[in-house]
PDB file of N, CA and C in Angstrom:
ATOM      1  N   UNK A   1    -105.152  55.985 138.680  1.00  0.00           N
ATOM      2  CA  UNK A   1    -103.705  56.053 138.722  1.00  0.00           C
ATOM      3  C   UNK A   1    -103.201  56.789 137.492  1.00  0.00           C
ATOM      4  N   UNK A   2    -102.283  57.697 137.649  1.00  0.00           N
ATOM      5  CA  UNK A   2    -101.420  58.417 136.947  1.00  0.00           C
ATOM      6  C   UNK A   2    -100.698  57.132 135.877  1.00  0.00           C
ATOM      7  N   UNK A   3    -100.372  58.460 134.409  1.00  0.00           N
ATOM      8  CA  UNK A   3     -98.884  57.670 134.074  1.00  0.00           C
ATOM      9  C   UNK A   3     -98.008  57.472 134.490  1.00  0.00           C
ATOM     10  N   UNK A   4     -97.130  56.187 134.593  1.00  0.00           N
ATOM     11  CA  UNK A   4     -95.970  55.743 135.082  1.00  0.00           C
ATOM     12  C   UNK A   4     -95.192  55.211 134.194  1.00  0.00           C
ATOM     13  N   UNK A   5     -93.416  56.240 134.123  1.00  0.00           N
ATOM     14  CA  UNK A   5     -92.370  56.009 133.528  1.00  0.00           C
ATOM     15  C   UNK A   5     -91.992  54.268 133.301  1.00  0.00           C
ATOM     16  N   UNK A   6     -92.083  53.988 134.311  1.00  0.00           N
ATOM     17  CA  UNK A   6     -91.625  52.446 134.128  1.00  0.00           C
ATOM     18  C   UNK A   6     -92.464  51.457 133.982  1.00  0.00           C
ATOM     19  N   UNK A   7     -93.766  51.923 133.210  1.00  0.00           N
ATOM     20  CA  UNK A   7     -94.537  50.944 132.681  1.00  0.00           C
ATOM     21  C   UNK A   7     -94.432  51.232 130.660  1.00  0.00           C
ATOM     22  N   UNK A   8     -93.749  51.880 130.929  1.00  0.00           N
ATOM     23  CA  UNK A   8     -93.148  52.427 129.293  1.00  0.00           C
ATOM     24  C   UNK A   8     -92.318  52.186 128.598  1.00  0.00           C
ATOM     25  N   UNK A   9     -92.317  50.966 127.763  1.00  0.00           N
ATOM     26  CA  UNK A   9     -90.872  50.277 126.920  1.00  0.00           C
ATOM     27  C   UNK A   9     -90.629  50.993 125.427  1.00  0.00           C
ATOM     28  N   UNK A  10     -89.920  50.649 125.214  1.00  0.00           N
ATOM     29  CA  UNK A  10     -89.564  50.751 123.657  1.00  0.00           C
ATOM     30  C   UNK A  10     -89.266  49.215 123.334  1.00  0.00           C
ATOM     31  N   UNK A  11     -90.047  48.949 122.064  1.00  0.00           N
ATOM     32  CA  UNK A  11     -89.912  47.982 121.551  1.00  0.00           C
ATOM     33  C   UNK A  11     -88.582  48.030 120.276  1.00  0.00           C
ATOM     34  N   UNK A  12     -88.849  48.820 119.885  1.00  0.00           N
ATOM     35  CA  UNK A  12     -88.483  48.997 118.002  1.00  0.00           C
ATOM     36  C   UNK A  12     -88.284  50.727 118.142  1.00  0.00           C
ATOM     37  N   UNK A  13     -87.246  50.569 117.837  1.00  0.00           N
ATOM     38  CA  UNK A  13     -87.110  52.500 116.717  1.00  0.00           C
ATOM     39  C   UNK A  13     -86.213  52.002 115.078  1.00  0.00           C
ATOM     40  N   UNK A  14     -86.764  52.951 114.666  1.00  0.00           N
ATOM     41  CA  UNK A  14     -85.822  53.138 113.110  1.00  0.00           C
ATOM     42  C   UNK A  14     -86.289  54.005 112.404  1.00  0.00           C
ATOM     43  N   UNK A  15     -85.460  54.945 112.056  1.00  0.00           N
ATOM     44  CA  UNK A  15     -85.825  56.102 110.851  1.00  0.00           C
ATOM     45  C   UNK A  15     -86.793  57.303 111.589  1.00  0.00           C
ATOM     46  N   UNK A  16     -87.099  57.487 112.542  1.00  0.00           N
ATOM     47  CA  UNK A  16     -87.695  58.202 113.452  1.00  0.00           C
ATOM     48  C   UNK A  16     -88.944  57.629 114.003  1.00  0.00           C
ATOM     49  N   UNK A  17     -89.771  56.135 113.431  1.00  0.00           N
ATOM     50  CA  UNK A  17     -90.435  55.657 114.233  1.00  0.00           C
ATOM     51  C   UNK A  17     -90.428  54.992 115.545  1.00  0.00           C
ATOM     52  N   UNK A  18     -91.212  54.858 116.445  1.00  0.00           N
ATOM     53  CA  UNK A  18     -90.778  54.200 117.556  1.00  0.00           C
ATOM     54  C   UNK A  18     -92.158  53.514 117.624  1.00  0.00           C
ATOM     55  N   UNK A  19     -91.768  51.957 118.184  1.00  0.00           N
ATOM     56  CA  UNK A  19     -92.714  50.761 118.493  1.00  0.00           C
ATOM     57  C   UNK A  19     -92.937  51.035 119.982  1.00  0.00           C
ATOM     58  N   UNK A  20     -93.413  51.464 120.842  1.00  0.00           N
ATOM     59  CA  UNK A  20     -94.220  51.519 122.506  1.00  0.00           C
ATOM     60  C   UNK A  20     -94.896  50.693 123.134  1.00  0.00           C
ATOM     61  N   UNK A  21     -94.265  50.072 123.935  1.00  0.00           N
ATOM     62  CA  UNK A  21     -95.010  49.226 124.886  1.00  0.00           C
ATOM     63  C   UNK A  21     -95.392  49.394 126.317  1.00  0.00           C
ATOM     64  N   UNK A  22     -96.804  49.719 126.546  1.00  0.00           N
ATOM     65  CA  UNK A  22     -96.981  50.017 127.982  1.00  0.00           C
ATOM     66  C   UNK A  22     -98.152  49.178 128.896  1.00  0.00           C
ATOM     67  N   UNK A  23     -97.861  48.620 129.757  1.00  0.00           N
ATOM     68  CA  UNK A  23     -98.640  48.086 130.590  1.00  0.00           C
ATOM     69  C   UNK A  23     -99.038  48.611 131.759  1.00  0.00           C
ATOM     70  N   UNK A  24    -100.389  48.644 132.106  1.00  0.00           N
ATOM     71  CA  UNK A  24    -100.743  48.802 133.267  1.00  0.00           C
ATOM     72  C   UNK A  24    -102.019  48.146 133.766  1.00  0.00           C
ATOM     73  N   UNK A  25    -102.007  48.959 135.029  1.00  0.00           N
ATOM     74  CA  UNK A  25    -103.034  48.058 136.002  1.00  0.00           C
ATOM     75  C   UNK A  25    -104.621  48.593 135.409  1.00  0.00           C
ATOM     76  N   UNK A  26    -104.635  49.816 134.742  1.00  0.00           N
ATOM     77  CA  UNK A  26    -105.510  50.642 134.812  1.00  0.00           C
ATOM     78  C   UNK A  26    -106.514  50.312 133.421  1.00  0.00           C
ATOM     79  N   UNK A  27    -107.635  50.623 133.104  1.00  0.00           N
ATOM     80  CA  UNK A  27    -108.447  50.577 132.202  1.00  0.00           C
ATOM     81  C   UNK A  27    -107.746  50.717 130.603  1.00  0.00           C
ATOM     82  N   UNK A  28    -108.330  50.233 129.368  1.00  0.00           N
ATOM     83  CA  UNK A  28    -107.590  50.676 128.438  1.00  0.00           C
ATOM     84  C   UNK A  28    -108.662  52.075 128.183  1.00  0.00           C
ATOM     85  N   UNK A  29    -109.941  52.507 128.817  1.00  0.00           N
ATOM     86  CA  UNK A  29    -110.601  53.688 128.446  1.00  0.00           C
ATOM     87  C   UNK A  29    -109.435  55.190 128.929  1.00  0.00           C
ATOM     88  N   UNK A  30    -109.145  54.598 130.020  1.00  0.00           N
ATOM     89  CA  UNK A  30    -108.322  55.653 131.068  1.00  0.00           C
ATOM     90  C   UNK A  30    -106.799  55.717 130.374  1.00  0.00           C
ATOM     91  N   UNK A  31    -106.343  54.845 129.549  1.00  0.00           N
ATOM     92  CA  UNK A  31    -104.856  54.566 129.144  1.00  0.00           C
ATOM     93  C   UNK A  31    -105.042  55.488 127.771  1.00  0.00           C
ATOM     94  N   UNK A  32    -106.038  55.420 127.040  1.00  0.00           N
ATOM     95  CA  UNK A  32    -106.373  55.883 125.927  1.00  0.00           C
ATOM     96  C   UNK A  32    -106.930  57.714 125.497  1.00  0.00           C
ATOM     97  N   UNK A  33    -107.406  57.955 126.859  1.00  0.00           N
ATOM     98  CA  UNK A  33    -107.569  59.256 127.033  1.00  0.00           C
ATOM     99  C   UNK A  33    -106.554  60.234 126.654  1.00  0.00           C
ATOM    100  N   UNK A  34    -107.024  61.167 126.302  1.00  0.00           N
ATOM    101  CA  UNK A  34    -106.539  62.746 125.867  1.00  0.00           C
ATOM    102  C   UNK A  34    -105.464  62.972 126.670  1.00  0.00           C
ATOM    103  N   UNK A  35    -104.384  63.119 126.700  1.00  0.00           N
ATOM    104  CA  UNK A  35    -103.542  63.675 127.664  1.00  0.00           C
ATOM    105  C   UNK A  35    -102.930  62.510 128.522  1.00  0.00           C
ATOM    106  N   UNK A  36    -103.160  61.455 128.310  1.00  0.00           N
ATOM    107  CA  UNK A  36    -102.468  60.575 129.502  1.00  0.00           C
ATOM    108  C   UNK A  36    -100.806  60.356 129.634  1.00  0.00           C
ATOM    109  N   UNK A  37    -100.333  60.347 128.365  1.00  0.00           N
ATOM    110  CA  UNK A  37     -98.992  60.240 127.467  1.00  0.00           C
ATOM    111  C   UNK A  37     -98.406  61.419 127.647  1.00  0.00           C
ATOM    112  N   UNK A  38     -99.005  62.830 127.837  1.00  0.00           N
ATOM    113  CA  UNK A  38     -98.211  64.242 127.963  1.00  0.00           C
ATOM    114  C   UNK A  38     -96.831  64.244 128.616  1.00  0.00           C
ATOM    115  N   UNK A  39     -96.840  63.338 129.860  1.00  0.00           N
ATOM    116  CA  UNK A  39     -95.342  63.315 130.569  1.00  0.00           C
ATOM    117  C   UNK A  39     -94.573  62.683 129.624  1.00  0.00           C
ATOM    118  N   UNK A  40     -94.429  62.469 128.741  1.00  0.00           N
ATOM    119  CA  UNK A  40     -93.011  61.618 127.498  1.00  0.00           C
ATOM    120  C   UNK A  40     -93.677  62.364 126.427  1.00  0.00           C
ATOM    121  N   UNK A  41     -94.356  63.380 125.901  1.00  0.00           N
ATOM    122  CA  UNK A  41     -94.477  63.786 124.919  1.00  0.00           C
ATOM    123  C   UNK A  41     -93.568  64.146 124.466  1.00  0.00           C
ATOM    124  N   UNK A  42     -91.905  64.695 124.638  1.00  0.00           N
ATOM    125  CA  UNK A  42     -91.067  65.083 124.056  1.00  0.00           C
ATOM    126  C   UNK A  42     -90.625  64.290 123.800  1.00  0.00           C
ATOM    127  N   UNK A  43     -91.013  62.582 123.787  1.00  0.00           N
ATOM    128  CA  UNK A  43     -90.033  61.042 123.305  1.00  0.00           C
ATOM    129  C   UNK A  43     -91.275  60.824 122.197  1.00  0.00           C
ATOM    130  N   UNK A  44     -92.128  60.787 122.203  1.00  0.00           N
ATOM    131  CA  UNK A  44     -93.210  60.471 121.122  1.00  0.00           C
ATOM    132  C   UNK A  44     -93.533  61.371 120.018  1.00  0.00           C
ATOM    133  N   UNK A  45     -93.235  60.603 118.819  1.00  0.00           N
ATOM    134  CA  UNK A  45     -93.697  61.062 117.542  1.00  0.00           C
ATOM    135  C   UNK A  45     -95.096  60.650 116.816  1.00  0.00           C
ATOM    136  N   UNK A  46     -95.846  62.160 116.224  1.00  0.00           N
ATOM    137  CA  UNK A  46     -96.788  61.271 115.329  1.00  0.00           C
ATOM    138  C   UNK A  46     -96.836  60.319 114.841  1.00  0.00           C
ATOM    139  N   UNK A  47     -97.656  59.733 114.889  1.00  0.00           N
ATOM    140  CA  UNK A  47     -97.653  57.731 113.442  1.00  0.00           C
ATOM    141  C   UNK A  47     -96.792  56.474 114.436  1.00  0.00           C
ATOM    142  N   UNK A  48     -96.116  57.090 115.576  1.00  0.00           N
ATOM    143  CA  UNK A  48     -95.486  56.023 116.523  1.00  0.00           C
ATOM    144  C   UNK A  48     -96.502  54.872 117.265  1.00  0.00           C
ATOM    145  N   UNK A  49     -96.394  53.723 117.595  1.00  0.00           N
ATOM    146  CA  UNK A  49     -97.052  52.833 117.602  1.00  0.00           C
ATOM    147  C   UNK A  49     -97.255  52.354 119.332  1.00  0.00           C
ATOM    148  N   UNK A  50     -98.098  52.466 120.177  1.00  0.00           N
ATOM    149  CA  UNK A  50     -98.167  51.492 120.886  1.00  0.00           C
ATOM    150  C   UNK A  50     -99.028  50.446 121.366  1.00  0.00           C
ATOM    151  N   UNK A  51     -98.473  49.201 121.674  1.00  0.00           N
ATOM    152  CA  UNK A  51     -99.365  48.447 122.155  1.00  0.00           C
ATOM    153  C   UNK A  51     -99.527  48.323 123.475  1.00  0.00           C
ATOM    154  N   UNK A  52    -100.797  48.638 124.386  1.00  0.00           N
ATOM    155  CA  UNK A  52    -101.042  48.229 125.702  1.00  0.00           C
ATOM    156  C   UNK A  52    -101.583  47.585 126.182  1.00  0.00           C
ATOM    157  N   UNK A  53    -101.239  47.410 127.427  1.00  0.00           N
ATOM    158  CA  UNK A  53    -101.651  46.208 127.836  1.00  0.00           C
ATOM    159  C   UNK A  53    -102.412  46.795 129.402  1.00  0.00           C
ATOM    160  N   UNK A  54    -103.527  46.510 128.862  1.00  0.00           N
ATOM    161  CA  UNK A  54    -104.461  47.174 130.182  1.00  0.00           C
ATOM    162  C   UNK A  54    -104.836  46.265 131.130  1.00  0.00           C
ATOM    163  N   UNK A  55    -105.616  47.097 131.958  1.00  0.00           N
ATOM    164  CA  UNK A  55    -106.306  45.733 132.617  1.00  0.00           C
ATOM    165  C   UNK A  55    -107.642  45.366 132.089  1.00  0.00           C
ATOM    166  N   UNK A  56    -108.214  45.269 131.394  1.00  0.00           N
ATOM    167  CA  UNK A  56    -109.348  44.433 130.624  1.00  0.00           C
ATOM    168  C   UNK A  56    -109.147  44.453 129.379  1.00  0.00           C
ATOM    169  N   UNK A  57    -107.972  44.899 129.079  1.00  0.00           N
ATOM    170  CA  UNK A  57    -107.903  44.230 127.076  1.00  0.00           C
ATOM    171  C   UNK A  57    -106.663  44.729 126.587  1.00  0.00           C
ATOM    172  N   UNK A  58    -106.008  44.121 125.684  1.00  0.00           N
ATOM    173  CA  UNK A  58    -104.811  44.430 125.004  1.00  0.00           C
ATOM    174  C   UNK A  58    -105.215  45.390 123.794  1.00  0.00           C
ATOM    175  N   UNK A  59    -104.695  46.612 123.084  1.00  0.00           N
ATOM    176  CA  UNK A  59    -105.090  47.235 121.692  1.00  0.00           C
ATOM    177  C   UNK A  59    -103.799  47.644 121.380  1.00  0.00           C
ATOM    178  N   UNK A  60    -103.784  47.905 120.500  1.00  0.00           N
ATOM    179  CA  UNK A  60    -102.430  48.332 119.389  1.00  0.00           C
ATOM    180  C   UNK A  60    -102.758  50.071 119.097  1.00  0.00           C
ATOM    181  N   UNK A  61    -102.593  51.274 119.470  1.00  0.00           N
ATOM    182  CA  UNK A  61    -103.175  52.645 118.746  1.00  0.00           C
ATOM    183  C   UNK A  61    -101.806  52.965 118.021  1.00  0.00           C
ATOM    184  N   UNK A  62    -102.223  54.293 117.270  1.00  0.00           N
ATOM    185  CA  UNK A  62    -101.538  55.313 116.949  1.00  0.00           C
ATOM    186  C   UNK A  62    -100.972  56.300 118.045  1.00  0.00           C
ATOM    187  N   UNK A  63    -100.187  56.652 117.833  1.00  0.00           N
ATOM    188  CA  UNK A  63    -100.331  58.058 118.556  1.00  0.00           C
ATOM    189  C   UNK A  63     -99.575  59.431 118.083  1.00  0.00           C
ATOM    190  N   UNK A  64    -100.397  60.545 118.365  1.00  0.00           N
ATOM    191  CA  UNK A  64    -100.523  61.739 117.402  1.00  0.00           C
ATOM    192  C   UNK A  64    -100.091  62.905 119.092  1.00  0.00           C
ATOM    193  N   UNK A  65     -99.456  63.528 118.377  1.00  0.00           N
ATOM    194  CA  UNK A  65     -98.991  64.644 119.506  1.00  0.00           C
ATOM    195  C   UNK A  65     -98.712  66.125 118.328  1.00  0.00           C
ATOM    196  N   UNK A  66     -99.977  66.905 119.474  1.00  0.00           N
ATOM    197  CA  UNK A  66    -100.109  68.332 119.370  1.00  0.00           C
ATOM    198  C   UNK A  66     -99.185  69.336 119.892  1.00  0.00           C
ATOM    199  N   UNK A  67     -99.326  70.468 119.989  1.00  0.00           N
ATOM    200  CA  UNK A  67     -99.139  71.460 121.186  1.00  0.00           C
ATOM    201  C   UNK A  67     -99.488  70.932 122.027  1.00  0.00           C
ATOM    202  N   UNK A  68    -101.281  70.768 122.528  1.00  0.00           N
ATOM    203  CA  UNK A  68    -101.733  70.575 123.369  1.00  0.00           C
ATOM    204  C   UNK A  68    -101.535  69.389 123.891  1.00  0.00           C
ATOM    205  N   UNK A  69    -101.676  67.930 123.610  1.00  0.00           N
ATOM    206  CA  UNK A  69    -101.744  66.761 124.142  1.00  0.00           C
ATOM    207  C   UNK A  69    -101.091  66.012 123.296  1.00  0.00           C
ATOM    208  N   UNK A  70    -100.685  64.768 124.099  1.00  0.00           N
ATOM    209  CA  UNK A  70    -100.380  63.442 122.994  1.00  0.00           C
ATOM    210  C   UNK A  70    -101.577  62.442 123.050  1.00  0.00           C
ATOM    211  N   UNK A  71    -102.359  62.185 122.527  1.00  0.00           N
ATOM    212  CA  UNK A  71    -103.770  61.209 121.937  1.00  0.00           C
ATOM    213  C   UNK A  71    -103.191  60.307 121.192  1.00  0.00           C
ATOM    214  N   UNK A  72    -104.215  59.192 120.892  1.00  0.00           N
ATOM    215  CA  UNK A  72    -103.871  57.992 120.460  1.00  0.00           C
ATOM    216  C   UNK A  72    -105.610  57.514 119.869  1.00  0.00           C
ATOM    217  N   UNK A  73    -104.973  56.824 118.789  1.00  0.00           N
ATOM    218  CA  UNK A  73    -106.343  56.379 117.806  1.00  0.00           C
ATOM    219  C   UNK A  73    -105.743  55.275 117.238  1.00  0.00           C
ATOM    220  N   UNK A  74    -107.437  54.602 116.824  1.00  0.00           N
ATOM    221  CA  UNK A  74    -107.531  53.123 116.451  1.00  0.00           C
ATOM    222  C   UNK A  74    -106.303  53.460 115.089  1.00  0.00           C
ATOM    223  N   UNK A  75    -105.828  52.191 114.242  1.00  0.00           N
ATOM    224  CA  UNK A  75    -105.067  52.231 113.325  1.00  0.00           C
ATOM    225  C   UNK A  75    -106.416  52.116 112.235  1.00  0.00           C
ATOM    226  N   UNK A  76    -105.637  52.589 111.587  1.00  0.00           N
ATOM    227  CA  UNK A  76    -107.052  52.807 110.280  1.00  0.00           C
ATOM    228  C   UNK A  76    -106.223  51.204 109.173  1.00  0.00           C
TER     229      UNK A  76
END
């Protein structure tokens, strides 16, 4: 399954960060992939935060947006 708009909250914004909350039915391997986020890349900023909620595990990433894609990584 594709990304879907209305599994996509905003928790928190301030000062240009934004807190992201997204749930779905789907894997967190498949949620976490290269490119999954591209459809709202023009709402997402580098260092912006989300937590998802997959179907076999909850994680907290980063997420970093290129030209090319919006990606997401562990928090250091």
């Amino acid at each position: 399954m594709a990304f879907q708009n209305k599994n996509l909250s905003v928790i928190a914004y301030a000062n240009g960060f934004t807190l992201w909350q997204y749930a779905a039915s789907e894997t967190l391997a498949t949620i976490t992939a290269s490119g999954y986020f591209n459809g709202v890349k023009t709402l997402m900023n580098s260092g912006d935060l989300v937590i998802i909620n997959a179907s076999d595990k909850t994680s907290i990433k980063k997420i970093a947006v290129s030209d090319s894609a919006v990606t997401t990584a562990a928090l250091d």
